[in-house]
N, C-alpha and C. Protein backbone atom coordinates (compact mmCIF):
# COMPACT_ATOMS: atom_id res chain seq x y z
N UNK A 1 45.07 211.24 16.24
CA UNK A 1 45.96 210.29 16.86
C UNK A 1 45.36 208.90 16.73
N UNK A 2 46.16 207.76 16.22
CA UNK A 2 45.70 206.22 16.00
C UNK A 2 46.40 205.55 17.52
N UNK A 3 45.55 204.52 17.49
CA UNK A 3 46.33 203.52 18.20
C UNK A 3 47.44 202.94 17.35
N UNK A 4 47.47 202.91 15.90
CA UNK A 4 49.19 202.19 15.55
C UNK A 4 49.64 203.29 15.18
N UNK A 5 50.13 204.54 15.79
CA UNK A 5 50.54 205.74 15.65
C UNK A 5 52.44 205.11 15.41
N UNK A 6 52.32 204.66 16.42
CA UNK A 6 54.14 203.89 16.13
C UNK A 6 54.37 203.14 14.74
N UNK A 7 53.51 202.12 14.18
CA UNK A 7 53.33 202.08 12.90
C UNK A 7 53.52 202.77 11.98
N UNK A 8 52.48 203.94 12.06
CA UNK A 8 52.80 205.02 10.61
C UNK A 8 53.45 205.92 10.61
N UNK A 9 54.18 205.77 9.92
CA UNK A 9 55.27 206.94 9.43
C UNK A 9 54.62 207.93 8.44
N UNK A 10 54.53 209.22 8.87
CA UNK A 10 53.78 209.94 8.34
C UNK A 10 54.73 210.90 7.67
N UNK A 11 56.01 210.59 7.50
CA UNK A 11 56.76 211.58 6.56
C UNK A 11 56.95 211.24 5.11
N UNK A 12 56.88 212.52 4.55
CA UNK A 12 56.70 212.62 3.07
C UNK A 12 57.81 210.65 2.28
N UNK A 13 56.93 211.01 1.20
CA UNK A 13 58.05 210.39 0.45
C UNK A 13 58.75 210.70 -0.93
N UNK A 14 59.82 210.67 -0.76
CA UNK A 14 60.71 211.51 -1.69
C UNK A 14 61.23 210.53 -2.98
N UNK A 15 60.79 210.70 -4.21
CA UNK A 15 61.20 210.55 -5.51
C UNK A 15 61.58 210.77 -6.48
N UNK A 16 62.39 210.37 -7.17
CA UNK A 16 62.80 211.36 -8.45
C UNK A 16 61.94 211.40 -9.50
N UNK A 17 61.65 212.11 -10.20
CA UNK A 17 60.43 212.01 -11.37
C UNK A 17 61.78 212.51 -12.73
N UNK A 18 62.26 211.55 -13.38
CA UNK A 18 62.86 211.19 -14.71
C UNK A 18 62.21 211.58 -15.57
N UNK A 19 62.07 212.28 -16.55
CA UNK A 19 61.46 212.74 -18.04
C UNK A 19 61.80 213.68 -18.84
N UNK A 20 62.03 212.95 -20.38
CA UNK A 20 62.24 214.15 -21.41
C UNK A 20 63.55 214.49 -20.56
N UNK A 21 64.53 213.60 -20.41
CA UNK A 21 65.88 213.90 -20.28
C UNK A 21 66.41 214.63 -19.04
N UNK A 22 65.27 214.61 -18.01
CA UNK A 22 65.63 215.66 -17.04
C UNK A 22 65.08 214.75 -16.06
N UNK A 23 65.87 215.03 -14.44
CA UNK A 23 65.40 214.37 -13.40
C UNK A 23 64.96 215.97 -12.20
N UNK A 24 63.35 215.69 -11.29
CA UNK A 24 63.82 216.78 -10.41
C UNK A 24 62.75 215.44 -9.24
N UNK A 25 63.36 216.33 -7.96
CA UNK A 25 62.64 215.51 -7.19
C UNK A 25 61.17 216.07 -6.95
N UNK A 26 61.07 214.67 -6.42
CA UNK A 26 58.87 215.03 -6.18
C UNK A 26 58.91 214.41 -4.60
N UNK A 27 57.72 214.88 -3.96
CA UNK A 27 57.32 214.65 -2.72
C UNK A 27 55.80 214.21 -2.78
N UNK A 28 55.48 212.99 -1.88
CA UNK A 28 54.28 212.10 -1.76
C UNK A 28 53.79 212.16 -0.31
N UNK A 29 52.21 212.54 0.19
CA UNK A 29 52.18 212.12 1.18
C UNK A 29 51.44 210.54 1.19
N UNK A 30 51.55 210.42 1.96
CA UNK A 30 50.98 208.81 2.51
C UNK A 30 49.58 208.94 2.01
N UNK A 31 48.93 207.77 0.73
CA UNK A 31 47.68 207.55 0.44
C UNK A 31 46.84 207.09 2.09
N UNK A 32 45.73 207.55 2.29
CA UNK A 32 44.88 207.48 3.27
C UNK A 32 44.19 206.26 2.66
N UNK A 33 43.26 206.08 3.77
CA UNK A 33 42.43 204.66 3.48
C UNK A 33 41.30 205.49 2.75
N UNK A 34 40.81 206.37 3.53
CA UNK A 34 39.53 207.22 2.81
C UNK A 34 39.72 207.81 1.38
N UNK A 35 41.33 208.33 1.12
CA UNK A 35 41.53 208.77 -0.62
C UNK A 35 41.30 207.37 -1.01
N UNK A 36 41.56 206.32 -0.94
CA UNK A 36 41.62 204.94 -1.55
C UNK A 36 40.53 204.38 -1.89
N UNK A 37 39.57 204.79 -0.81
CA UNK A 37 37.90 204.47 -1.23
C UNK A 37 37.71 205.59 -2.21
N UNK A 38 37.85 206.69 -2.06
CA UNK A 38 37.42 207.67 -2.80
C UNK A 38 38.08 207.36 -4.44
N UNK A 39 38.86 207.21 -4.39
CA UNK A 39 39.09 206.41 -5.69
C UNK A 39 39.05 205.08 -6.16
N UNK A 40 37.93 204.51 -5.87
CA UNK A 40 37.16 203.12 -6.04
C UNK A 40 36.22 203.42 -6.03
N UNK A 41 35.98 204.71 -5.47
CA UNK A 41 34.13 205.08 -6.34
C UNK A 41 33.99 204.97 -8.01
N UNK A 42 32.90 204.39 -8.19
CA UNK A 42 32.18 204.19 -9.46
C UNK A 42 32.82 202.96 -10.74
N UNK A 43 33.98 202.22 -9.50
CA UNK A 43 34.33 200.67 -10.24
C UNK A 43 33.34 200.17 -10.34
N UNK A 44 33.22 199.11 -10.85
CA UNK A 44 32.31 198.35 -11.22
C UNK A 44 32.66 196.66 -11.16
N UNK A 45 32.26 195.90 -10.43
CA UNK A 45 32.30 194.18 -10.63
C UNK A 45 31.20 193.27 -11.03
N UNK A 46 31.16 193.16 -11.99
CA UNK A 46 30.24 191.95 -11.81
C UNK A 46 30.16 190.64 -11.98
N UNK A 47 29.42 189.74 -11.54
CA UNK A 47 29.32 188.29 -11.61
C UNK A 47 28.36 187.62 -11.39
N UNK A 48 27.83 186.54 -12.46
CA UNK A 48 26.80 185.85 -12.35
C UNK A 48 26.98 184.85 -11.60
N UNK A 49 27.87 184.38 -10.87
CA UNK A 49 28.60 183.65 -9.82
C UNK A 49 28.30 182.07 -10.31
N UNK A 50 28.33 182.13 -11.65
CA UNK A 50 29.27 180.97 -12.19
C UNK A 50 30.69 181.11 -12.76
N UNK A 51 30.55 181.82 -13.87
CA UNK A 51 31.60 182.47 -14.99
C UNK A 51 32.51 183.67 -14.40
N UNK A 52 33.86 183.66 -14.90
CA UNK A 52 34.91 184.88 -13.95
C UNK A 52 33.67 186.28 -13.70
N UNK A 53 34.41 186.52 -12.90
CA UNK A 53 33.84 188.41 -12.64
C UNK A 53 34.09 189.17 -13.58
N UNK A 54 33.65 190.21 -14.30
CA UNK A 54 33.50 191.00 -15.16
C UNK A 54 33.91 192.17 -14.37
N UNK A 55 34.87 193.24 -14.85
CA UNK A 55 35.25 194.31 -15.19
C UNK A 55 35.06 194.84 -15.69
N UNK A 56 34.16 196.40 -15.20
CA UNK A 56 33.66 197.24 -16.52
C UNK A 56 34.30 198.27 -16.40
N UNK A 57 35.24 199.11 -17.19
CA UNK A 57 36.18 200.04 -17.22
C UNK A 57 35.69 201.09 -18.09
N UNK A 58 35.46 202.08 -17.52
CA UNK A 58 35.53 203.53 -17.98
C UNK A 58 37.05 204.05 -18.14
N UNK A 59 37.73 204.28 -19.69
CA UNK A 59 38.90 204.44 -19.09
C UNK A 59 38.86 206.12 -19.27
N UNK A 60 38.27 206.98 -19.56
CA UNK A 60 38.04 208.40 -19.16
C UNK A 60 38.18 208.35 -17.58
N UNK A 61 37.50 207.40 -16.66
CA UNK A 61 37.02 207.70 -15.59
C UNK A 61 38.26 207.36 -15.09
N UNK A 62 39.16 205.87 -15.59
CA UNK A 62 40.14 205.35 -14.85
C UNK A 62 41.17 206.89 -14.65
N UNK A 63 41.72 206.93 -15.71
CA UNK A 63 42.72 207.98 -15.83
C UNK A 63 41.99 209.25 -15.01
N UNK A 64 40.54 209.34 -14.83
CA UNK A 64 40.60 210.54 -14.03
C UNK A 64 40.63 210.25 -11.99
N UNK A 65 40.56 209.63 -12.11
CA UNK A 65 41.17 208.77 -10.83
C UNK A 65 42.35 208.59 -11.07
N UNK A 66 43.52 208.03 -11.58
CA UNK A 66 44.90 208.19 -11.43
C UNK A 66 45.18 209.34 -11.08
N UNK A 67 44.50 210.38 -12.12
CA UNK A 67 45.32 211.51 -11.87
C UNK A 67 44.67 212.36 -10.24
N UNK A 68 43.73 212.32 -9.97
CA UNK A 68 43.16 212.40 -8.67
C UNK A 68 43.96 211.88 -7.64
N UNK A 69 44.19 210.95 -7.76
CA UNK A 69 45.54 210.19 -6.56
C UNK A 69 47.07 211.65 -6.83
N UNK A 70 47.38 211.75 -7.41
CA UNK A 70 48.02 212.78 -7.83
C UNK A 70 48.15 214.11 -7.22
N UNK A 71 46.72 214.53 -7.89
CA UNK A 71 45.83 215.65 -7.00
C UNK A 71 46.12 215.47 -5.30
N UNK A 72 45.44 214.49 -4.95
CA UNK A 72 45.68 214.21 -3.64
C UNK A 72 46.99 214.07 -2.61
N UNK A 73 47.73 213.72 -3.08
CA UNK A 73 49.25 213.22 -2.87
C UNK A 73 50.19 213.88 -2.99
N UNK A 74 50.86 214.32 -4.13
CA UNK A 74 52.05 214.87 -4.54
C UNK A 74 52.01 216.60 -3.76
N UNK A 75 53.08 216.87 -3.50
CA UNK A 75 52.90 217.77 -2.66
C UNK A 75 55.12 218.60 -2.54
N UNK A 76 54.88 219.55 -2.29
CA UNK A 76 56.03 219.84 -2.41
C UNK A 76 56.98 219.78 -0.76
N UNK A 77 57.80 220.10 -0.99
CA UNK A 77 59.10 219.54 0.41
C UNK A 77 58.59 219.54 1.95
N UNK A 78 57.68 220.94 1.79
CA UNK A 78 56.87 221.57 2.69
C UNK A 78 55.80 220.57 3.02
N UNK A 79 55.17 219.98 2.15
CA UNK A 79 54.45 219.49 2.32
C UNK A 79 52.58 220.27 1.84
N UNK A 80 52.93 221.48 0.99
CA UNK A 80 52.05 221.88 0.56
C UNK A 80 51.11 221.44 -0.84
N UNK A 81 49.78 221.33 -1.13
CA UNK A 81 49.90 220.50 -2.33
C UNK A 81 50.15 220.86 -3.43
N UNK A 82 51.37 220.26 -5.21
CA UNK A 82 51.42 221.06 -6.06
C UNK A 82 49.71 221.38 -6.66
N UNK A 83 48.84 220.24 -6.74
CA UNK A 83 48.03 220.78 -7.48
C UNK A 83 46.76 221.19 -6.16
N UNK A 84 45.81 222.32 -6.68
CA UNK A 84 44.91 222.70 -6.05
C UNK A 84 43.64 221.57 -5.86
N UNK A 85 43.77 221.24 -7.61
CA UNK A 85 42.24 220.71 -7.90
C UNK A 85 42.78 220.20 -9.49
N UNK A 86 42.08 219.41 -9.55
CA UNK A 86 42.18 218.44 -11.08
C UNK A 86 41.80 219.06 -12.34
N UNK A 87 41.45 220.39 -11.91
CA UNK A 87 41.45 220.86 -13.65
C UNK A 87 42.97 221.75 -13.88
N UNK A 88 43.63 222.10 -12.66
CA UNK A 88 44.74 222.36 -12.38
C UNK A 88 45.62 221.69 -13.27
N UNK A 89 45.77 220.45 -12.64
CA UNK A 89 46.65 219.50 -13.03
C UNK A 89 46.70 218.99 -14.42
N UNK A 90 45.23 219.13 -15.02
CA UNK A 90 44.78 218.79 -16.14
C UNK A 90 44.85 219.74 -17.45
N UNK A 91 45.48 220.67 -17.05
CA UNK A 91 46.09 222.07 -17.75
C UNK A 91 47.51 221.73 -18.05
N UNK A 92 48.18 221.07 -17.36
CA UNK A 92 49.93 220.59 -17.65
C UNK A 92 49.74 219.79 -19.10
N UNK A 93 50.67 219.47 -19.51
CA UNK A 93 51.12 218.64 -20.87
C UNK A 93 50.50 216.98 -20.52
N UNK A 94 50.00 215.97 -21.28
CA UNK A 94 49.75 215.46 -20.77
C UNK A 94 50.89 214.66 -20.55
N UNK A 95 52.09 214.15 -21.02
CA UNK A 95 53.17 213.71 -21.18
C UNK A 95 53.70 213.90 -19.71
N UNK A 96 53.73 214.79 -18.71
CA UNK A 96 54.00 214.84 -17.59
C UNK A 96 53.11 214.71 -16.86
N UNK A 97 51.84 214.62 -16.72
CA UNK A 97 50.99 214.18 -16.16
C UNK A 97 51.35 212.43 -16.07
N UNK A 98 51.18 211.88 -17.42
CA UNK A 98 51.34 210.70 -17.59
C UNK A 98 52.36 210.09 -16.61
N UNK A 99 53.78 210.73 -16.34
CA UNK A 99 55.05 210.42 -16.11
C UNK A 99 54.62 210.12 -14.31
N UNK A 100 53.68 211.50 -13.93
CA UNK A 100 53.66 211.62 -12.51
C UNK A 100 52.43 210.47 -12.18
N UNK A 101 51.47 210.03 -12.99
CA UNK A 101 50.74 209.32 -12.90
C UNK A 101 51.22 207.93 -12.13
N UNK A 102 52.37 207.16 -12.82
CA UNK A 102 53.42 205.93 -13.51
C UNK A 102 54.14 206.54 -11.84
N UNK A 103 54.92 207.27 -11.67
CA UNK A 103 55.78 207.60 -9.93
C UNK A 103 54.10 207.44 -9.12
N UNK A 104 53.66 208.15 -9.22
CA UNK A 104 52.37 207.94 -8.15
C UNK A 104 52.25 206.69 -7.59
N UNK A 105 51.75 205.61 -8.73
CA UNK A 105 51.16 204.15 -8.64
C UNK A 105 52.45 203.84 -7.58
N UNK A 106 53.79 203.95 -7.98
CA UNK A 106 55.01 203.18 -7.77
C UNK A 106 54.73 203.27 -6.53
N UNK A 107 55.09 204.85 -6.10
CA UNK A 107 55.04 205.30 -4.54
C UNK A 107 53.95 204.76 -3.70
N UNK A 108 52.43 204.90 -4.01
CA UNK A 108 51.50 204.20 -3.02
C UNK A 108 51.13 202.41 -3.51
N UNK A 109 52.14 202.48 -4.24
CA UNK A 109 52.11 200.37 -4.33
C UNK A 109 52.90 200.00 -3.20
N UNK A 110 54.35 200.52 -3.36
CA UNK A 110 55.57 200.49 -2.26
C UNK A 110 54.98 200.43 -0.86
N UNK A 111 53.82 201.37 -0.49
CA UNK A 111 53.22 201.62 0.93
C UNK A 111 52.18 200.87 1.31
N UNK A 112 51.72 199.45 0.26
CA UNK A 112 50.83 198.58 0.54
C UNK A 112 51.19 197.59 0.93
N UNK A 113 52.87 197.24 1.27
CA UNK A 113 53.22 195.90 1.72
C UNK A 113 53.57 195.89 2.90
């Protein structure tokens, strides 16, 4: 229980996931603050604090963090999760992975304003 318990709305969020000619719906729970750190582990910034900040991108690592938000999140009507664990998920085509990746971002961008 929070003190801004009236604030958060803790019910799913419901989307259509469009692809390869077919629409079915998908269910999201609410990104946590702690999944959010957990996927900002092992970014990287740097700066000699003259010249812009530097970005060092692993993009193996990026994409395995997208799809981790995924892992974490997507979940069916019930509210149970579709995937167990990321080698799970990482067994699908990647073409739908990709698709749910692209709805993911949308859904927990929408819940940052």
């Amino acid at each position: 229980m929070s003190y801004f318990d009236d604030l958060i709305d803790a019910s799913l969020i419901q989307r259509e996931l469009s692809v390869r000619g077919k629409t079915v719906p998908t269910w999201w729970k609410p990104l946590t603050a702690g999944q959010r750190v957990e996927l900002l582990r092992g970014q990287v910034v740097r700066s000699d604090g003259e010249s812009a900040s530097v970005v060092e991108v692993d993009l193996a690592q990026s994409a395995e963090r997208s799809q981790r938000m995924v892992v974490m999140t997507l979940c069916t009507q019930d509210g149970q999760a579709v995937y167990r664990a990321l080698k799970d998920l990482q067994s699908d085509p990647s073409w739908l992975i990709d698709a749910l990746v692209d709805l993911a971002r949308k859904v927990h961008d929408e819940g940052n304003g």
